[in-house]
C-alpha atoms as a PDB file:
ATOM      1  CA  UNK A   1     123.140 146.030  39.121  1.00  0.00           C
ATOM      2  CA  UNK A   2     126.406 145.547  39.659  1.00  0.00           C
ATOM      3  CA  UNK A   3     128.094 142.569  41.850  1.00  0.00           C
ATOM      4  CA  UNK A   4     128.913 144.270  45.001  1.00  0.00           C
ATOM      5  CA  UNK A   5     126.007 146.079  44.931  1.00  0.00           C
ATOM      6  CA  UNK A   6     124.168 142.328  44.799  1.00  0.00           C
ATOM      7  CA  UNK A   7     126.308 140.646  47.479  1.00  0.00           C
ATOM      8  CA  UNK A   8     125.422 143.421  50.014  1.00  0.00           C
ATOM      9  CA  UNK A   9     121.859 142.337  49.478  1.00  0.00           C
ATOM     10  CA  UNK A  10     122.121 139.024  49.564  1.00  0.00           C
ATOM     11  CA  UNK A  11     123.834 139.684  53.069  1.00  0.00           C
ATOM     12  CA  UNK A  12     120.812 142.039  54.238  1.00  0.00           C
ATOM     13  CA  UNK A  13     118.556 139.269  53.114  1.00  0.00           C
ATOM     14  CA  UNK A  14     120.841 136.538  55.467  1.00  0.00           C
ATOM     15  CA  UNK A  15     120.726 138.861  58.559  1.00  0.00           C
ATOM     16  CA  UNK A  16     116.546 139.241  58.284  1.00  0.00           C
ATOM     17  CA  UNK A  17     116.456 135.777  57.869  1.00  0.00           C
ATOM     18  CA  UNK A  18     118.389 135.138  60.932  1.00  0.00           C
ATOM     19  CA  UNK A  19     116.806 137.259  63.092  1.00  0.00           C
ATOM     20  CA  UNK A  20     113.196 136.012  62.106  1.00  0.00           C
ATOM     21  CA  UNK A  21     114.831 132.551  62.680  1.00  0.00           C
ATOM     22  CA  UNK A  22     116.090 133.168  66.354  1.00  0.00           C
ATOM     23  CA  UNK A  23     113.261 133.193  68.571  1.00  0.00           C
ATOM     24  CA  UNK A  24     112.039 130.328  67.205  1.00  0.00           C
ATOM     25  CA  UNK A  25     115.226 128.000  67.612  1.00  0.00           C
ATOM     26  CA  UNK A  26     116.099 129.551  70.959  1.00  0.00           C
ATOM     27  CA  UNK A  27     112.491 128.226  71.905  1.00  0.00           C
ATOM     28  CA  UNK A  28     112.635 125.113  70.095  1.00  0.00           C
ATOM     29  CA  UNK A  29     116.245 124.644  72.178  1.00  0.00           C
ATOM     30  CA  UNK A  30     114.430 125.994  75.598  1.00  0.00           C
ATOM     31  CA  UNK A  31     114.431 123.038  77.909  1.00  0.00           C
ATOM     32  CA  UNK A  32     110.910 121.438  79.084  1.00  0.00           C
ATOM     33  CA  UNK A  33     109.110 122.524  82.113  1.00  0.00           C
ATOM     34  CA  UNK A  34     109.651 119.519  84.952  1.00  0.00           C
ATOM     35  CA  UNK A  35     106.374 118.276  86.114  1.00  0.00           C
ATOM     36  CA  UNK A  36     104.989 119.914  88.654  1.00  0.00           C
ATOM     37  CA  UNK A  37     103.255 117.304  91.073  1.00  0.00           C
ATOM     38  CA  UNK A  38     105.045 114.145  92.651  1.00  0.00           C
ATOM     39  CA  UNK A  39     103.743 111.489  95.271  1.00  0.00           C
ATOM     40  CA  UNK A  40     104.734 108.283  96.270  1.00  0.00           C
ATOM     41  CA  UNK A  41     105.719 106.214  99.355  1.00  0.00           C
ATOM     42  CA  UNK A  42     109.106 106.510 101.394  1.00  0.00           C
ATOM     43  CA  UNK A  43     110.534 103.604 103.581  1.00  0.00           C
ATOM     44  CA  UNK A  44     113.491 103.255 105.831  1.00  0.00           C
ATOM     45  CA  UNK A  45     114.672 102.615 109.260  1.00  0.00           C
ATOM     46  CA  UNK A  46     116.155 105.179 111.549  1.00  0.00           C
ATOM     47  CA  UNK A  47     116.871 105.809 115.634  1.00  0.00           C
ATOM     48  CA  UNK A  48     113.988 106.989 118.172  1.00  0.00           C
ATOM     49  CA  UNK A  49     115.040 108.555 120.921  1.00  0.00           C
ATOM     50  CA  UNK A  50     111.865 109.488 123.951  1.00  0.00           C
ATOM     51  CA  UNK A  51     113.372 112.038 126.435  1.00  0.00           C
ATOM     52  CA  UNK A  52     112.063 114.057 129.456  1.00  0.00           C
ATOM     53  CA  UNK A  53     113.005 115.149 132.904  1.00  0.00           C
ATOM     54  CA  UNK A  54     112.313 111.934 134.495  1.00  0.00           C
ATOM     55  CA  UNK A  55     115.022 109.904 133.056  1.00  0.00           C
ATOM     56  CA  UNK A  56     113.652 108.449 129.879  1.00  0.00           C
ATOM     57  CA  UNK A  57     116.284 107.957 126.802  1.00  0.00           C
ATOM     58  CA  UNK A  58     118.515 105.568 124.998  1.00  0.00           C
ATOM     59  CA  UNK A  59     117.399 105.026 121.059  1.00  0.00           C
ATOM     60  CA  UNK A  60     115.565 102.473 119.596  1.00  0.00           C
ATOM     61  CA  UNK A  61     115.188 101.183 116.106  1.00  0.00           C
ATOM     62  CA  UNK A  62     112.596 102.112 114.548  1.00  0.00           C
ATOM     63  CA  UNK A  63     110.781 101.526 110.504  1.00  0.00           C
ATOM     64  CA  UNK A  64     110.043 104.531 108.652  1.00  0.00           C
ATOM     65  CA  UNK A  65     107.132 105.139 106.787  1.00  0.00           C
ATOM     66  CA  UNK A  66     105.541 108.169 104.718  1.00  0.00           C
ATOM     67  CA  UNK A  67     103.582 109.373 102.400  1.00  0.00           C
ATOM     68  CA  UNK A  68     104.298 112.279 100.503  1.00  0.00           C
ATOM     69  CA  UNK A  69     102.862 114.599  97.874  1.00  0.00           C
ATOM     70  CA  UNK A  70     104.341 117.957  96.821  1.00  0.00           C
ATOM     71  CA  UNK A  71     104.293 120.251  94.478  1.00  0.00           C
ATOM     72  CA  UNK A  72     106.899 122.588  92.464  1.00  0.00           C
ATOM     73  CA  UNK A  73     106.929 125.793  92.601  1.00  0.00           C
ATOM     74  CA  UNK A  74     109.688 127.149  90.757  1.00  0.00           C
ATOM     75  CA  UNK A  75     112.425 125.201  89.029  1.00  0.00           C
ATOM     76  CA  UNK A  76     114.305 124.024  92.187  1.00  0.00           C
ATOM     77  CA  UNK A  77     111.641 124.339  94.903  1.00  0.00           C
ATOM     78  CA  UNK A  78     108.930 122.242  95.687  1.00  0.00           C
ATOM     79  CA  UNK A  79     106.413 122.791  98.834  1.00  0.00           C
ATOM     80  CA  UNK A  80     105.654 119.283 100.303  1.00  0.00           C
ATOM     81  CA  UNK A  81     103.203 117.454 102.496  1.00  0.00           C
ATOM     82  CA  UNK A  82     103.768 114.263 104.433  1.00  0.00           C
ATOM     83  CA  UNK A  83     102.288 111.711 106.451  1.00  0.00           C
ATOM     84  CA  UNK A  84     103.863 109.331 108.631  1.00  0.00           C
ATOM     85  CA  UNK A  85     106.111 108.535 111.104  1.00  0.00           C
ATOM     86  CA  UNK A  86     108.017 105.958 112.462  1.00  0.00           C
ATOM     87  CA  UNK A  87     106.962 102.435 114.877  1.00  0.00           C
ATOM     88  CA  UNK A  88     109.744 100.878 117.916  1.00  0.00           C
ATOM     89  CA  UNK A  89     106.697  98.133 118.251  1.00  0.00           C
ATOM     90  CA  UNK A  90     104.037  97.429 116.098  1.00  0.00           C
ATOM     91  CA  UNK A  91     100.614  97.473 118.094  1.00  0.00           C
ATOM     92  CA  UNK A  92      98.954  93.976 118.052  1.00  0.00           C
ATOM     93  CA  UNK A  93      94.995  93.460 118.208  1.00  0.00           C
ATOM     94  CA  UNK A  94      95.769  90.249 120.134  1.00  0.00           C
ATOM     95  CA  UNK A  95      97.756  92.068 122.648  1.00  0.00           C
ATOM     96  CA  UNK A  96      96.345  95.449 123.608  1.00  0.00           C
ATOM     97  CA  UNK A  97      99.899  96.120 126.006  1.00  0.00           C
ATOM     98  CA  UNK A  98     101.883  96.333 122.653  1.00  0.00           C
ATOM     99  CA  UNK A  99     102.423  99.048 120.218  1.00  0.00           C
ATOM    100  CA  UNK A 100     104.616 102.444 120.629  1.00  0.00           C
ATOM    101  CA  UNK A 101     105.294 105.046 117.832  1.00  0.00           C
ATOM    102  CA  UNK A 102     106.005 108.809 116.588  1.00  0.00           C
ATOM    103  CA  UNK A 103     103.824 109.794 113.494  1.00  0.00           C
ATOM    104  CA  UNK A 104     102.861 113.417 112.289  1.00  0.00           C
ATOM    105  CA  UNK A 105     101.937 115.235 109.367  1.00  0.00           C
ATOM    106  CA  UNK A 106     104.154 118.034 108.084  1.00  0.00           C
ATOM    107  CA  UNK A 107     104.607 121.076 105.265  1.00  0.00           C
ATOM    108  CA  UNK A 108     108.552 121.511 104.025  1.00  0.00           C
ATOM    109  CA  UNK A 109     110.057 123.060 101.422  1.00  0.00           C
ATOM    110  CA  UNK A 110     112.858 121.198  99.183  1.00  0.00           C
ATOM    111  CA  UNK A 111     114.969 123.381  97.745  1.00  0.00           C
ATOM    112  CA  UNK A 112     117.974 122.063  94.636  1.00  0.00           C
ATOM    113  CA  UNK A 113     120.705 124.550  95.037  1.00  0.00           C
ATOM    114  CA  UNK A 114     122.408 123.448  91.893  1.00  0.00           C
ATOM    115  CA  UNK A 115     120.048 122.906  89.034  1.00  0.00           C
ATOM    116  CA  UNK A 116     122.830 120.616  87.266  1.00  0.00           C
ATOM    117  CA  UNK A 117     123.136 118.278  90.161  1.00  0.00           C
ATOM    118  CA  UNK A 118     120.175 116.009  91.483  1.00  0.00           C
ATOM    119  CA  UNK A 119     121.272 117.185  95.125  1.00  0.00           C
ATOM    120  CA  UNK A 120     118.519 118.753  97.109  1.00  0.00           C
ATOM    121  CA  UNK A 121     118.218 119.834 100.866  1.00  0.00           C
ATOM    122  CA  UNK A 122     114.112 119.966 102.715  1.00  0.00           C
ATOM    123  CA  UNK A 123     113.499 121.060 106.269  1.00  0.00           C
ATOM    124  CA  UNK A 124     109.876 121.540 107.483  1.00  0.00           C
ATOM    125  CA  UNK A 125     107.383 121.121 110.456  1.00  0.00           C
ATOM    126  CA  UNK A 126     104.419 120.066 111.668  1.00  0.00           C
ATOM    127  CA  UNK A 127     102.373 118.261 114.121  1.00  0.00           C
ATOM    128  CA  UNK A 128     103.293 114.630 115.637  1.00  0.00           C
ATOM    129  CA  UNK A 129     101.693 112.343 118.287  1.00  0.00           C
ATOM    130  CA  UNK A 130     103.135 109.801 120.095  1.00  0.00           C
ATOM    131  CA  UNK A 131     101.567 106.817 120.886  1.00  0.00           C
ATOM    132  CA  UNK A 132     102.386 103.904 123.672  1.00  0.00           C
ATOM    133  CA  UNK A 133     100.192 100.911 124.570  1.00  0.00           C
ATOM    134  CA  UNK A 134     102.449  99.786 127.539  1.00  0.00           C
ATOM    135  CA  UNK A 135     101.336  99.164 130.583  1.00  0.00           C
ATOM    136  CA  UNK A 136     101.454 102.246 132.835  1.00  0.00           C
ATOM    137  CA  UNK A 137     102.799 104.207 129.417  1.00  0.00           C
ATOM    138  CA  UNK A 138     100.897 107.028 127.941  1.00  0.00           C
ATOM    139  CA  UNK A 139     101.137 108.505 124.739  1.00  0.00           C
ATOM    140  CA  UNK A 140     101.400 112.633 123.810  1.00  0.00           C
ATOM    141  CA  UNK A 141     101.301 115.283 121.256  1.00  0.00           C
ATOM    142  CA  UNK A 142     103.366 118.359 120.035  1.00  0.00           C
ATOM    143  CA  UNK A 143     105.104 120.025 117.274  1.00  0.00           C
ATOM    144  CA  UNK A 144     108.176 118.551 115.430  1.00  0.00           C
ATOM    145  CA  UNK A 145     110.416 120.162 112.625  1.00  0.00           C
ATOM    146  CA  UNK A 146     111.971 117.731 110.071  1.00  0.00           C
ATOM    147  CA  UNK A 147     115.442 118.560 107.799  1.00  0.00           C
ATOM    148  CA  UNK A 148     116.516 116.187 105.296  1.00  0.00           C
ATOM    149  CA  UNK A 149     119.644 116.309 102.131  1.00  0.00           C
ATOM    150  CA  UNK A 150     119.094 113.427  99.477  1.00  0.00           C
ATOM    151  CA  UNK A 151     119.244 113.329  95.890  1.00  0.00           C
ATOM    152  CA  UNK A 152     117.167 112.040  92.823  1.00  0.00           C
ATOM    153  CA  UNK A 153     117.628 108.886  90.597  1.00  0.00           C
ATOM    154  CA  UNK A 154     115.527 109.355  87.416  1.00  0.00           C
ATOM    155  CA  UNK A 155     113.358 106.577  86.162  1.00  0.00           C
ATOM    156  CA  UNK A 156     111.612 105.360  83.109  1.00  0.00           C
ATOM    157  CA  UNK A 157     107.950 105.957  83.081  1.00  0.00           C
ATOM    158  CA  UNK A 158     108.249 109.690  85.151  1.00  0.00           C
ATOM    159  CA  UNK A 159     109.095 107.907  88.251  1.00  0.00           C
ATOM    160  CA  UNK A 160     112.035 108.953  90.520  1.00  0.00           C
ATOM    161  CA  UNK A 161     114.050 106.650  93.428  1.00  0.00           C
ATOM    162  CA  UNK A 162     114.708 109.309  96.238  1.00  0.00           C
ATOM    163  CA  UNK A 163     117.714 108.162  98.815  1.00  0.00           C
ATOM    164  CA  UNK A 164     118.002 110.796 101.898  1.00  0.00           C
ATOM    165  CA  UNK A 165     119.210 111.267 105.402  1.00  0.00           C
ATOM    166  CA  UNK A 166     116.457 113.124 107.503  1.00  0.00           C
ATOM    167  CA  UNK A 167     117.388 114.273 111.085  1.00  0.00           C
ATOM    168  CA  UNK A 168     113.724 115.643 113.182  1.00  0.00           C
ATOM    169  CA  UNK A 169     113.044 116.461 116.300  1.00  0.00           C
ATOM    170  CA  UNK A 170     110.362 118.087 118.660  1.00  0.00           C
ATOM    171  CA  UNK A 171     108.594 118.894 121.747  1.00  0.00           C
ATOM    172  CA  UNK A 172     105.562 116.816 123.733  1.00  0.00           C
ATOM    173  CA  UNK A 173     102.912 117.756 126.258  1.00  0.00           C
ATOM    174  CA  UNK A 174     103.857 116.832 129.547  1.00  0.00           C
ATOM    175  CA  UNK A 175     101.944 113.900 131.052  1.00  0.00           C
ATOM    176  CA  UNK A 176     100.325 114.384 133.905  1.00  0.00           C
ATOM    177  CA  UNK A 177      97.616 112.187 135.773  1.00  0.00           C
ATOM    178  CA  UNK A 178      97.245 109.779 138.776  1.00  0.00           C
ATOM    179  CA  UNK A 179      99.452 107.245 137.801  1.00  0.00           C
ATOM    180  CA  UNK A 180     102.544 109.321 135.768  1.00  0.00           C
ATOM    181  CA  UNK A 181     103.608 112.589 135.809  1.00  0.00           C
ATOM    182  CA  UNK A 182     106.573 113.737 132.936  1.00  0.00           C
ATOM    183  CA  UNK A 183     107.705 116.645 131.841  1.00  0.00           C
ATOM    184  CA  UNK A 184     110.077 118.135 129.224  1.00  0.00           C
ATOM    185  CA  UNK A 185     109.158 115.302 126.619  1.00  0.00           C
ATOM    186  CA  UNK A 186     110.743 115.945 123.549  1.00  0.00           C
ATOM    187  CA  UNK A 187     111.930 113.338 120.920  1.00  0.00           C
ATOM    188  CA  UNK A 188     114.665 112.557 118.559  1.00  0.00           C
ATOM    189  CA  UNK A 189     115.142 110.921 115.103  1.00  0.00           C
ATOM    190  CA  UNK A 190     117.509 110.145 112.928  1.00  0.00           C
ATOM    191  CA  UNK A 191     117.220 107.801 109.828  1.00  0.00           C
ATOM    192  CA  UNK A 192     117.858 106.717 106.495  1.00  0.00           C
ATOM    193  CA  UNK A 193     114.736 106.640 103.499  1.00  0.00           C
ATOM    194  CA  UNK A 194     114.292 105.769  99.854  1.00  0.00           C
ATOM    195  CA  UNK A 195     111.169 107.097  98.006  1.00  0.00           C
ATOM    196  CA  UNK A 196     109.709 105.883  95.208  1.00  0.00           C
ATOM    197  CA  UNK A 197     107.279 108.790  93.344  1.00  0.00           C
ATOM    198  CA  UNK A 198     105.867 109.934  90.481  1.00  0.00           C
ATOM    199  CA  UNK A 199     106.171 113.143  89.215  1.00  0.00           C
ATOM    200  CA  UNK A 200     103.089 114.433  86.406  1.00  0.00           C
ATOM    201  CA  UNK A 201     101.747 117.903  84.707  1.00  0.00           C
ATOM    202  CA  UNK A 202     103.624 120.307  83.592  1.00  0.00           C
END
């Protein structure tokens, strides 16, 4: 046997090694499946703005609370659920002429454009109810769409901070009985949220 004759077989021997080696160390390199649930709670504050023919408008501040669970669907997309809304006055058992809020429960679907950047954009819909204790006030029910851009702040422990800018929106039921009669009620929000949730499975 001479030398040459060795060398090219030593080289054979390399390359089979090399390719039996590849599929293993491309999938030991493969990066982990992210987890495919998430839920937690969302709080901020934001503008509420009532409008309809007979010359409601003007925002108020309102707190914004939701709950949210969702779920991913490919890397990048998640399909969502919340519940919430937000309250200009908090009702009070000890005085039944107090209380007025927006609140709803609504699908989206929160797309990351760039998989290297935590950025992500959501827009969705649902349906919301509006609620007013005032005296000769009356509360409603529609549809509302929601669109939101935030990003993600990874956490020990799987948990994630969430900042975002939502803008929503939507139309009411007219009211209509012997005391008030509005149409064209719609309403208006825009606010500012941070979510705290957990994200598990893979």
């Amino acid at each position: 046997m001479t030398i040459r004759s060795t060398e090219r077989r030593v080289r054979l021997a390399l390359f089979a090694a090399a390719l039996v080696a590849s599929p293993g160390a491309a999938a030991a390199q493969a990066p982990a499946a992210p987890p495919r649930w998430e839920a937690g709670l969302a709080l901020g504050y934001g503008t509420v703005e009532i409008t309809s023919r007979e010359g409601r408008g003007g925002g108020r501040g309102a707190l914004a609370m939701d709950f949210r669970i969702a779920r991913a669907l490919a890397r990048g997309t998640r399909v969502s659920v919340e519940l919430g809304g937000w309250a200009m006055e908090y009702a009070n058992i000890w005085d039944p002429a107090k209380g007025e809020s927006v609140s709803g429960l609504s699908v989206g679907l929160q797309v990351t454009p760039v998989r290297a950047w935590p950025l992500f954009v959501e827009a969705g819909a649902g349906l919301i109810t509006y609620t007013n204790h005032h005296p000769l006030e009356f509360g409603s029910d529609g549809t509302g769409w929601r669109a939101a851009v935030g990003y993600e702040v990874a956490l020990p422990a799987s948990f994630v901070l969430v900042p975002s800018v939502q803008r929503s929106g939507g139309r009411l039921r007219d009211i209509r009985n012997a005391l008030v009669s509005e149409t064209g009620l719609g309403y208006s929000v825009t606010s500012v949220r941070v979510a705290l949730l957990r994200r598990w499975g893979r």
